[in-house]
Structure formats: C-alpha cells, structure tokens
PDB file of N, CA and C in Angstrom:
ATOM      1  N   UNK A   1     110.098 138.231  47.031  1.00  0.00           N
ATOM      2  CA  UNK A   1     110.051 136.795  46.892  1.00  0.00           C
ATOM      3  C   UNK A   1     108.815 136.398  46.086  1.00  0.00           C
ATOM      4  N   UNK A   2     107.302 137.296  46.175  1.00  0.00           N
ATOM      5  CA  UNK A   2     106.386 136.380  45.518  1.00  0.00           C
ATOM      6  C   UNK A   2     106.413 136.989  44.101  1.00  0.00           C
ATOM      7  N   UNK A   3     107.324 138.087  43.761  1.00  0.00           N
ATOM      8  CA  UNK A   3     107.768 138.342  42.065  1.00  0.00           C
ATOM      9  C   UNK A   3     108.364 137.474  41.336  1.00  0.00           C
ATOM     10  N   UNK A   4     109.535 137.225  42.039  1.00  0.00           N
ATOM     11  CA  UNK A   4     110.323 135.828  41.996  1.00  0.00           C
ATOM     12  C   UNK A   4     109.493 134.464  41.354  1.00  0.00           C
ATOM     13  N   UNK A   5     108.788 133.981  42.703  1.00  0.00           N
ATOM     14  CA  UNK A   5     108.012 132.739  42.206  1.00  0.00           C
ATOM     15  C   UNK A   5     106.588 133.178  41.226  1.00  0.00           C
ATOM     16  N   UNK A   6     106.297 134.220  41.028  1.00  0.00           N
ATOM     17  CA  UNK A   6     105.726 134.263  40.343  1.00  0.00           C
ATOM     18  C   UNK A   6     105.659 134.135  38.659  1.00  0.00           C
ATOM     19  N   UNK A   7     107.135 134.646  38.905  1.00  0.00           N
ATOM     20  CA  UNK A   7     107.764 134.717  37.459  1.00  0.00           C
ATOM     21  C   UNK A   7     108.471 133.191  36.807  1.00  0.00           C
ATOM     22  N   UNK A   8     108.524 132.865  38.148  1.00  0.00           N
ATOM     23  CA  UNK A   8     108.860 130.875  38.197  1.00  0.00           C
ATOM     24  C   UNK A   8     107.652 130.201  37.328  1.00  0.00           C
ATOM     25  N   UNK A   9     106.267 131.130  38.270  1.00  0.00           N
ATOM     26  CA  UNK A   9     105.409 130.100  38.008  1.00  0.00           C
ATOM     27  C   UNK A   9     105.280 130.264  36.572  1.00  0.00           C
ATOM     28  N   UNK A  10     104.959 132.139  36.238  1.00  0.00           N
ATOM     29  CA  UNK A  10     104.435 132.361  34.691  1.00  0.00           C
ATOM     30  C   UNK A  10     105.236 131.356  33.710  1.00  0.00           C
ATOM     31  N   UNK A  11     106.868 131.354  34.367  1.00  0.00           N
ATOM     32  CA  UNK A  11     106.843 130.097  32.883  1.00  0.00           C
ATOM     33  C   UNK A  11     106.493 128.357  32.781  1.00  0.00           C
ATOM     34  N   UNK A  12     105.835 127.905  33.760  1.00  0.00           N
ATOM     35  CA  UNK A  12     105.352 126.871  33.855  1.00  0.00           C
ATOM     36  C   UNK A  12     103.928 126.795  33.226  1.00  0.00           C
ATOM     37  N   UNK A  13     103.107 127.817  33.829  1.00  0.00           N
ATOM     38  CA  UNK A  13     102.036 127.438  33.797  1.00  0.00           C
ATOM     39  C   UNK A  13     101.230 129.257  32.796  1.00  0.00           C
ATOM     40  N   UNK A  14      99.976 129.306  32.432  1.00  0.00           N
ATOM     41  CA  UNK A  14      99.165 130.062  31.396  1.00  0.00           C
ATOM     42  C   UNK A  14      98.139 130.695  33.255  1.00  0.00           C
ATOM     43  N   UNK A  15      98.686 131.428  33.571  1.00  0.00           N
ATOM     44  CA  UNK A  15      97.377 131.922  34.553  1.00  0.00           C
ATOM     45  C   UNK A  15      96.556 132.424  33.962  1.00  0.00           C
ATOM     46  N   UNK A  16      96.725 133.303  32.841  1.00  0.00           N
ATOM     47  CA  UNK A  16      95.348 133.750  32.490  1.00  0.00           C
ATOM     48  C   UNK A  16      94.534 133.271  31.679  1.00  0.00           C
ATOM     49  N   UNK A  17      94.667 131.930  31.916  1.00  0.00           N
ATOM     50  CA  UNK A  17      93.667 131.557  31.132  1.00  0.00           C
ATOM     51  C   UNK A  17      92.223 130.839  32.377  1.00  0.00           C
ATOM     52  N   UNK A  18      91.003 130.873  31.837  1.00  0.00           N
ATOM     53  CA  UNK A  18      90.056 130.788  32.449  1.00  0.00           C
ATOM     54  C   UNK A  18      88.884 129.759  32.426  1.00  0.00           C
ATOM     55  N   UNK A  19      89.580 128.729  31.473  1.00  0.00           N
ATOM     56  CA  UNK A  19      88.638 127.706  31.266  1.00  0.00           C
ATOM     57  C   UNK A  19      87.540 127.945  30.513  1.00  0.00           C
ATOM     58  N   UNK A  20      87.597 129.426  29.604  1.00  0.00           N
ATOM     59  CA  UNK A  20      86.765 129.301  28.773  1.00  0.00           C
ATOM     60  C   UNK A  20      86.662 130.353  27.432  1.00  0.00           C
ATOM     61  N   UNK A  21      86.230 129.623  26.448  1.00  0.00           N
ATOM     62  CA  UNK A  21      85.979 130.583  25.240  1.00  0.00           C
ATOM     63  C   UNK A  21      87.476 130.183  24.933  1.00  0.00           C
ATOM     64  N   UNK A  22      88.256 131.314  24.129  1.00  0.00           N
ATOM     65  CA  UNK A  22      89.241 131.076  23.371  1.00  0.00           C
ATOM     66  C   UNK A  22      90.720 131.370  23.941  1.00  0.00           C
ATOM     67  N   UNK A  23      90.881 130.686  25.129  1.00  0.00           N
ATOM     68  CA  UNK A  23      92.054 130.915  26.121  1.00  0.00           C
ATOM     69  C   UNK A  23      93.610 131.268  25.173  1.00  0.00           C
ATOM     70  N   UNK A  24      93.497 129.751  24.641  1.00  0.00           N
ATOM     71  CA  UNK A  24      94.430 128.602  23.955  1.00  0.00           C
ATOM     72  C   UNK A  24      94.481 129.750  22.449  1.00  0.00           C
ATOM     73  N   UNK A  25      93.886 130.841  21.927  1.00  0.00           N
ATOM     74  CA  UNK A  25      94.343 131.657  20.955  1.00  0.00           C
ATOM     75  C   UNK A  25      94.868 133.006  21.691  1.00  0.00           C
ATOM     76  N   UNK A  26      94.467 133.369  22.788  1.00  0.00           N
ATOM     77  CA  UNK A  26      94.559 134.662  23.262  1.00  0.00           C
ATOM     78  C   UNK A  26      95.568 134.974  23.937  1.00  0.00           C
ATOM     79  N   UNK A  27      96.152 133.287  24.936  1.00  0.00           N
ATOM     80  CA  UNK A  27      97.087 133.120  25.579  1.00  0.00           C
ATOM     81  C   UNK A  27      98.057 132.327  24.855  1.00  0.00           C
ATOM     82  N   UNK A  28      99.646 132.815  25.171  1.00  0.00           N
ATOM     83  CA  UNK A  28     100.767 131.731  24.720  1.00  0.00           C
ATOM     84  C   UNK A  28     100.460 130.187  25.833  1.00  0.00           C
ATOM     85  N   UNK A  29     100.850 129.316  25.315  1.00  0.00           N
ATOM     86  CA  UNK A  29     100.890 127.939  26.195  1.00  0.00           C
ATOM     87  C   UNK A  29     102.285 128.197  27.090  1.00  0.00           C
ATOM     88  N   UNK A  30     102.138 127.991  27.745  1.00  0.00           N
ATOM     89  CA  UNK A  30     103.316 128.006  28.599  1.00  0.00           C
ATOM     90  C   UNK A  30     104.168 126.639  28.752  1.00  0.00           C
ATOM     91  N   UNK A  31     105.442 126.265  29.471  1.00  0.00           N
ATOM     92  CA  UNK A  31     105.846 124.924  29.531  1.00  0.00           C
ATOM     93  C   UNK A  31     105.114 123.602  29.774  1.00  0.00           C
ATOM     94  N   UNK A  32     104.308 123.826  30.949  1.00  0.00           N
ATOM     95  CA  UNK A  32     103.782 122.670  31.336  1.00  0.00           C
ATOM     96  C   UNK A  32     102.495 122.095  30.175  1.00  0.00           C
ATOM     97  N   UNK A  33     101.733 123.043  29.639  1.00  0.00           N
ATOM     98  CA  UNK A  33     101.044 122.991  28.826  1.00  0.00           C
ATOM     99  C   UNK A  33     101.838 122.407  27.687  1.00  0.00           C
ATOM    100  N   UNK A  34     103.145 122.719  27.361  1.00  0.00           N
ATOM    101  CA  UNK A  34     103.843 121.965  25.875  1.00  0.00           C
ATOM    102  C   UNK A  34     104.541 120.459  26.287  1.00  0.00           C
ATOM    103  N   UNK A  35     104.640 120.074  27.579  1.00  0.00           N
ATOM    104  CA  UNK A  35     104.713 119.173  27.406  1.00  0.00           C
ATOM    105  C   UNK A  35     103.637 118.180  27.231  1.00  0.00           C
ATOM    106  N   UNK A  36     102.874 118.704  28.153  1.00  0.00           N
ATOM    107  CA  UNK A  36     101.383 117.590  28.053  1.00  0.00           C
ATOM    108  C   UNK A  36     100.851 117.703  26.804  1.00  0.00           C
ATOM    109  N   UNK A  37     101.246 118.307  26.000  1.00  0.00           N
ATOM    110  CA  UNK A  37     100.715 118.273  24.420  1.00  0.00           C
ATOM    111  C   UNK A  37     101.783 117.065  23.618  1.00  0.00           C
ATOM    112  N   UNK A  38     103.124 118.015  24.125  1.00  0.00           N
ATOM    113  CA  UNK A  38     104.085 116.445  23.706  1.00  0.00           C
ATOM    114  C   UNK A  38     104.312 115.151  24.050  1.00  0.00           C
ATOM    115  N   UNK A  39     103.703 114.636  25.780  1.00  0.00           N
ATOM    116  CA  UNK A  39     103.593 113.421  26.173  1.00  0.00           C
ATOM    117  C   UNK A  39     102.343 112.541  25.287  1.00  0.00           C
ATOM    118  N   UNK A  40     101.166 113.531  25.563  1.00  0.00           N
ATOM    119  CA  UNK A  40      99.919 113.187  24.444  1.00  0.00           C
ATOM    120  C   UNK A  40     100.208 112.429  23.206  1.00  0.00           C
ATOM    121  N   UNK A  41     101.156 113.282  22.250  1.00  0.00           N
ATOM    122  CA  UNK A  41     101.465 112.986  20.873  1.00  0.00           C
ATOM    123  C   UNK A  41     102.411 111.784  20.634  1.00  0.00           C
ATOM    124  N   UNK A  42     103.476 112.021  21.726  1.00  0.00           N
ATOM    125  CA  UNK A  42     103.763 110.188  21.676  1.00  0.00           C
ATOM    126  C   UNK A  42     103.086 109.189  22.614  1.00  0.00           C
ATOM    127  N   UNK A  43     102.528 109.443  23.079  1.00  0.00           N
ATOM    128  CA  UNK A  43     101.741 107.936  23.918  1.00  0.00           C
ATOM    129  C   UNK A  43     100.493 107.771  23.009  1.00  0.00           C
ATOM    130  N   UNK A  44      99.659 108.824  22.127  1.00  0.00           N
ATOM    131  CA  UNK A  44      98.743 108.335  21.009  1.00  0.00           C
ATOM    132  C   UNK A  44      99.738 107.228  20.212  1.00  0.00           C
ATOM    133  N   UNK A  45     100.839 107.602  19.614  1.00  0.00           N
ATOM    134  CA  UNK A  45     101.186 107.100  18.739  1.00  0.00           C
ATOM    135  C   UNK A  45     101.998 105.331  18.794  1.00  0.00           C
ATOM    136  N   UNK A  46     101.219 104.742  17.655  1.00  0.00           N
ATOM    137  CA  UNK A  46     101.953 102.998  17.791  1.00  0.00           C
ATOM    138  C   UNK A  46     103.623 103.281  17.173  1.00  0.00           C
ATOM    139  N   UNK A  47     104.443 104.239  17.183  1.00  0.00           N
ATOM    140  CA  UNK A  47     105.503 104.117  16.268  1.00  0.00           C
ATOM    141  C   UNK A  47     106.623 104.752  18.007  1.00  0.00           C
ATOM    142  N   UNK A  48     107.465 104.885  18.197  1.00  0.00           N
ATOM    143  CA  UNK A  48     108.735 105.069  18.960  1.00  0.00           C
ATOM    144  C   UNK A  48     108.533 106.387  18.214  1.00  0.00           C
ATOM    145  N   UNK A  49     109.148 107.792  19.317  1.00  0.00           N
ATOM    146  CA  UNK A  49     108.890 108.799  19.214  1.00  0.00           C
ATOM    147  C   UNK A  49     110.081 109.414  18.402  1.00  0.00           C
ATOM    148  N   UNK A  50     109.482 110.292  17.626  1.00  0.00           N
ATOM    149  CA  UNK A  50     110.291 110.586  16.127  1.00  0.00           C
ATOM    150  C   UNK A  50     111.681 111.325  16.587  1.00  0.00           C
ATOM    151  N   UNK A  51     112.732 111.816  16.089  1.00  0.00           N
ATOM    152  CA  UNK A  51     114.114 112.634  16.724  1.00  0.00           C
ATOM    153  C   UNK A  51     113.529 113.680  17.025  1.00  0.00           C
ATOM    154  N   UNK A  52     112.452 114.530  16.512  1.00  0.00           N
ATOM    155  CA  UNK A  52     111.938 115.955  16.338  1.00  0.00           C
ATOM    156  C   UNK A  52     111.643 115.742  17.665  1.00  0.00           C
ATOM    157  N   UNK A  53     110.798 114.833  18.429  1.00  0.00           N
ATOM    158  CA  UNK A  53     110.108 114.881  20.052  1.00  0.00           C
ATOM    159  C   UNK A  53     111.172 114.562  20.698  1.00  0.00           C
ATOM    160  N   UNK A  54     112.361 113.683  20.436  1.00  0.00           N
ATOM    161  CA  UNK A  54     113.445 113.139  21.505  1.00  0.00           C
ATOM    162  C   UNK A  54     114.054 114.950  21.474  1.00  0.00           C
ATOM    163  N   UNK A  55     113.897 115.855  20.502  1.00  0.00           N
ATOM    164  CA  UNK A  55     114.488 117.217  20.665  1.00  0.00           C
ATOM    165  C   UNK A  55     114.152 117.832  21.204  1.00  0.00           C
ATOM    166  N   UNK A  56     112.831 117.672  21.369  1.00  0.00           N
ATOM    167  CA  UNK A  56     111.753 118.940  22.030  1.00  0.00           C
ATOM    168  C   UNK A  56     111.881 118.780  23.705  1.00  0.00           C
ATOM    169  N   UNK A  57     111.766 116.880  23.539  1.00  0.00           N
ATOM    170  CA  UNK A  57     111.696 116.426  24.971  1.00  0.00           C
ATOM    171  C   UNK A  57     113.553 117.004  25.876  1.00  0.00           C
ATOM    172  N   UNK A  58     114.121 117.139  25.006  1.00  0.00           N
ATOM    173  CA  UNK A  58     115.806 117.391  25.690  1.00  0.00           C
ATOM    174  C   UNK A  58     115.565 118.525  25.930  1.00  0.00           C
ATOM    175  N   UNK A  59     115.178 119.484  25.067  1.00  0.00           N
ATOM    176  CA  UNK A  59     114.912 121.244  24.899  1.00  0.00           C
ATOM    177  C   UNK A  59     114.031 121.887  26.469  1.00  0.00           C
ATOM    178  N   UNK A  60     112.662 120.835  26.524  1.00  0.00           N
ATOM    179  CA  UNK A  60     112.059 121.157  27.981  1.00  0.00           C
ATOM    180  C   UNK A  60     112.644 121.022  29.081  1.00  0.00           C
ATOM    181  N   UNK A  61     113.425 119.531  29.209  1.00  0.00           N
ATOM    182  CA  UNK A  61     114.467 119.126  30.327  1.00  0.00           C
ATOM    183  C   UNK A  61     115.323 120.154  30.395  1.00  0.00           C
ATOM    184  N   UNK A  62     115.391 120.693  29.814  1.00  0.00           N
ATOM    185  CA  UNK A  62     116.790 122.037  29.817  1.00  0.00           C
ATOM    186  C   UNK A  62     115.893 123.146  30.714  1.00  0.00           C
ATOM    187  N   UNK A  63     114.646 123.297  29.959  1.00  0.00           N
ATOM    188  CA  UNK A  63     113.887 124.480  30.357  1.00  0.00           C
ATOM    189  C   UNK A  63     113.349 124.191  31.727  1.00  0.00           C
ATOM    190  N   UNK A  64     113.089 123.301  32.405  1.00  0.00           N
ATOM    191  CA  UNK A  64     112.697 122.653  33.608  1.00  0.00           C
ATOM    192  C   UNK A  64     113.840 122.942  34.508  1.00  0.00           C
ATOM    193  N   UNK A  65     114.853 121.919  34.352  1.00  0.00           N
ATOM    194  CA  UNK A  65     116.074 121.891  34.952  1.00  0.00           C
ATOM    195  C   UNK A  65     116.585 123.409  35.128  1.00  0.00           C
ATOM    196  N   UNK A  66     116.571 124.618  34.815  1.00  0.00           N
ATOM    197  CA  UNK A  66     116.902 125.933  34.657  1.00  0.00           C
ATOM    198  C   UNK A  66     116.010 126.642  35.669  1.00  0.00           C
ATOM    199  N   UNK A  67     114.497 126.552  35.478  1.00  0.00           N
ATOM    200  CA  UNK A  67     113.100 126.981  36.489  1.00  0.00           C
ATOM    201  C   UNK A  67     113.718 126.062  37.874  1.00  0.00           C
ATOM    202  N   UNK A  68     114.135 124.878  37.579  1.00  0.00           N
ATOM    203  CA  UNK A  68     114.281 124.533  39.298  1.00  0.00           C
ATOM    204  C   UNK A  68     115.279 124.865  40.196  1.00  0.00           C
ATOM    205  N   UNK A  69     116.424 125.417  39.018  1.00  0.00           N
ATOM    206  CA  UNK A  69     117.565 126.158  39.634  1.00  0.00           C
ATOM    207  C   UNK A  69     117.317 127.271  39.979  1.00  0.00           C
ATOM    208  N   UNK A  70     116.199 127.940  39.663  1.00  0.00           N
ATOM    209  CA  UNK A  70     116.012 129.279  39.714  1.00  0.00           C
ATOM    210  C   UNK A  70     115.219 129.510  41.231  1.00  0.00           C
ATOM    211  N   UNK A  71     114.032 128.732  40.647  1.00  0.00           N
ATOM    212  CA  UNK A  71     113.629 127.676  42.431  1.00  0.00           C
ATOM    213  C   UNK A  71     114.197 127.656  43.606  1.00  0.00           C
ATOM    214  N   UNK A  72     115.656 126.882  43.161  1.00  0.00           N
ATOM    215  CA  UNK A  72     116.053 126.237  44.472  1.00  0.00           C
ATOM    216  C   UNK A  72     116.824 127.931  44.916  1.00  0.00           C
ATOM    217  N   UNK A  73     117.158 128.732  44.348  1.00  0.00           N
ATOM    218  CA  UNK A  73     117.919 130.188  44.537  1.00  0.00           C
ATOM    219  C   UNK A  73     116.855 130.892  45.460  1.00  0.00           C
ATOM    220  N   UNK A  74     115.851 130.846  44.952  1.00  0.00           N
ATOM    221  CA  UNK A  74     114.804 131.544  45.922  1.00  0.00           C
ATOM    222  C   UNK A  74     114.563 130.670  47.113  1.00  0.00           C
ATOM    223  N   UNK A  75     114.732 129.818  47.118  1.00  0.00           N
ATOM    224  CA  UNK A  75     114.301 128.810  48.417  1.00  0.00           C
ATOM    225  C   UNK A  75     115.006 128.988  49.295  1.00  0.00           C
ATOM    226  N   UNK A  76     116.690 128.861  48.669  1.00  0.00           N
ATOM    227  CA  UNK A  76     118.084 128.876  49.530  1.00  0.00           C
ATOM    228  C   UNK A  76     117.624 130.540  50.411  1.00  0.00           C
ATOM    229  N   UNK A  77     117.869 131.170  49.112  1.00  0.00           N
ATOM    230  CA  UNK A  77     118.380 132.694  49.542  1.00  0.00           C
ATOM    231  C   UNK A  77     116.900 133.832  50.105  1.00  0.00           C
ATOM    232  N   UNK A  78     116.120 133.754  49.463  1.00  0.00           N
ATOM    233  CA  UNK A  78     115.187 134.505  49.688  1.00  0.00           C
ATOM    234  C   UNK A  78     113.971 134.222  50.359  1.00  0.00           C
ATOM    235  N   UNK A  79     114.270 132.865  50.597  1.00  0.00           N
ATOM    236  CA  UNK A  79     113.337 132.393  51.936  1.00  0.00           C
ATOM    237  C   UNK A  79     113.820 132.372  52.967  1.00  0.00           C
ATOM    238  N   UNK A  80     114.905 132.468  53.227  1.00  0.00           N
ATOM    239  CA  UNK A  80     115.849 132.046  54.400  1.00  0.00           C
ATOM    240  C   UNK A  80     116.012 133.846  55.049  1.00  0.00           C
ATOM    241  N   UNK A  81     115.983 134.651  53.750  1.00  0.00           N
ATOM    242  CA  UNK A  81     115.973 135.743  54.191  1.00  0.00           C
ATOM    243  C   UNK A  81     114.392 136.291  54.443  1.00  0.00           C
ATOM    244  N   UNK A  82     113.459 136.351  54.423  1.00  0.00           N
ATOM    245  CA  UNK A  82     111.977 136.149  54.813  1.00  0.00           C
ATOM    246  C   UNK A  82     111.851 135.341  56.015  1.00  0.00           C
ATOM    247  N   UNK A  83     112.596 134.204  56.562  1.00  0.00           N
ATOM    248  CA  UNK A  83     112.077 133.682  57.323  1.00  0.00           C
ATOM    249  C   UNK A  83     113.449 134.573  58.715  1.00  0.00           C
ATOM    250  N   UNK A  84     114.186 134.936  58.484  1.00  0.00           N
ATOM    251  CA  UNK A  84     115.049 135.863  59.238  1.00  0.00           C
ATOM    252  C   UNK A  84     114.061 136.975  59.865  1.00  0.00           C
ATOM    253  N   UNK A  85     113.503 137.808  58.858  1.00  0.00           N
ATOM    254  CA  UNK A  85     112.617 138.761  59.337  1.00  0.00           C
ATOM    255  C   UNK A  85     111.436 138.369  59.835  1.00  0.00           C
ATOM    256  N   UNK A  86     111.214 137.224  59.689  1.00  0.00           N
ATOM    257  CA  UNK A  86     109.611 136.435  61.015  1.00  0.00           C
ATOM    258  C   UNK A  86     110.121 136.113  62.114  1.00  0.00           C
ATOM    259  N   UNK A  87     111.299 135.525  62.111  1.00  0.00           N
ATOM    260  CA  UNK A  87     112.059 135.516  63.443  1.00  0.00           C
ATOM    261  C   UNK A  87     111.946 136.669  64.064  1.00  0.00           C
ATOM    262  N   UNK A  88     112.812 137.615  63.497  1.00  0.00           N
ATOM    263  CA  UNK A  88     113.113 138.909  64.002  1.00  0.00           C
ATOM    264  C   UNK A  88     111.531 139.271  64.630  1.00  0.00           C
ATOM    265  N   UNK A  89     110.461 139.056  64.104  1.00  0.00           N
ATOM    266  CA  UNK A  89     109.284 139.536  64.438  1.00  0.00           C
ATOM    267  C   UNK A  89     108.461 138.566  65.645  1.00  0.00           C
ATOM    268  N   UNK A  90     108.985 137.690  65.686  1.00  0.00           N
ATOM    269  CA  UNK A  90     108.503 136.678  66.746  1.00  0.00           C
ATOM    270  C   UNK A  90     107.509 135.491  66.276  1.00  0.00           C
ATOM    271  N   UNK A  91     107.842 135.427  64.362  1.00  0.00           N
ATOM    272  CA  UNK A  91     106.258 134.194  63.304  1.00  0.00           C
ATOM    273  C   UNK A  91     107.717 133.256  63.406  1.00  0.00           C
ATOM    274  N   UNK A  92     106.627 132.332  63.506  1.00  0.00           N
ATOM    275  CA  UNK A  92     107.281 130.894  62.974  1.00  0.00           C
ATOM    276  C   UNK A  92     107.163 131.157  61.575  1.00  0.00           C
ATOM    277  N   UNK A  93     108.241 130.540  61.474  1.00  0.00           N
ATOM    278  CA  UNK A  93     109.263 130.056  60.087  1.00  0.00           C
ATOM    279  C   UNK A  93     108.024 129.463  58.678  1.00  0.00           C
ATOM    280  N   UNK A  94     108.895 130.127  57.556  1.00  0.00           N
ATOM    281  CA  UNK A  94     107.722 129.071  56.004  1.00  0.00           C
ATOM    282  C   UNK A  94     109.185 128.356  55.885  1.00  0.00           C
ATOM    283  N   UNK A  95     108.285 126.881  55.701  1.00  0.00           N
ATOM    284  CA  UNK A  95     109.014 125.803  55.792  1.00  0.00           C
ATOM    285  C   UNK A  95     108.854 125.641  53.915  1.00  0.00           C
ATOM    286  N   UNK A  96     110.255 125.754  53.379  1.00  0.00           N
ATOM    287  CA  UNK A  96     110.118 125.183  52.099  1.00  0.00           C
ATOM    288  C   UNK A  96     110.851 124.423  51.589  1.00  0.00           C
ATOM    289  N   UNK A  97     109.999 123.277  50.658  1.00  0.00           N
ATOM    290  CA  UNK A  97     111.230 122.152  50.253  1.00  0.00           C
ATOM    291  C   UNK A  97     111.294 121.984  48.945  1.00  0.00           C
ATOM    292  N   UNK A  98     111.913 121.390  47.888  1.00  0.00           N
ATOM    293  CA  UNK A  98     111.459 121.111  46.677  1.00  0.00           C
ATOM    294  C   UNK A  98     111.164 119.424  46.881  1.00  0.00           C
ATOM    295  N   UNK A  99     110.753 119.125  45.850  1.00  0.00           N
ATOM    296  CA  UNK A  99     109.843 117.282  45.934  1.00  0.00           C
ATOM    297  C   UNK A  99     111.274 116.941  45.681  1.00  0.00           C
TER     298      UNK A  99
END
C-alpha cells in the first residue's frame, strides 16, 4: 500500500527536491508544480486565458481525475485489506477518506 501511494504521490508532487540550489534543473516538475505555474500565468495576465492554457488546463483535469481514481482503488481495496489484518491483530482501524 505505501508503494502504491507513493507512486500516487511521485506524480503530484517533486520529493526530491530540497528547497535549495538548483532543484527546478535537476528535478522534473511534477503535476502540482505545472499547475501552479499555469494558474500563475493566467491570473498575471489582463487578457482571458489563451486555447493553449484552456488545453493544458483540460490535459491536467484528465491527469488529476486518473491519480484520484487510482486513489480511490487503493482506499477501496488496499486499505480495507490492511485494515482486515489490524483487526485480525487486535489495532484499530486507518480511517481513510478522500476530501
């Protein structure tokens, strides 16, 4: 399970990067990082956001919407099976939800 979400997380987010020196050349940006570059570029701008960003912005929604399906699979199935074997062991339950 934490290969799983890990591999959830790697495409959201840049872990190795460290807040310093030359992250942003050494590391690829990951999703969350391309959008906040693309929300940036149209909220700077006085003009309605060009077709190229209404593309990019559909392209992430795809890529999002896909990570949360992938999400909700591990939540359903592979938490439910983790929290079977804490039972079995006598731990209270990991309670997981999506927002």
């Amino acid at each position: 399970m934490e290969k799983k979400l890990l591999e959830i997380e790697d495409k959201l987010i840049q872990r190795r990067f460290t807040g310093q020196g030359q992250d942003m050349t050494r590391w690829p940006v990951m999703l969350v990082g391309k959008i906040e570059y693309l929300a940036g570029n149209v909220a700077e701008s006085d003009e309605p956001p060009t077709t190229q960003a209404k593309e990019v912005h559909g392209e992430y929604k795809k890529q999002i919407a896909a990570l949360q399906q992938q999400l909700s699979g591990v939540l359903e199935k592979d938490l439910t099976d983790f929290n079977r074997l804490l039972r079995d062991r006598g731990i209270q339950n990991v309670i997981g939800k999506l927002p």
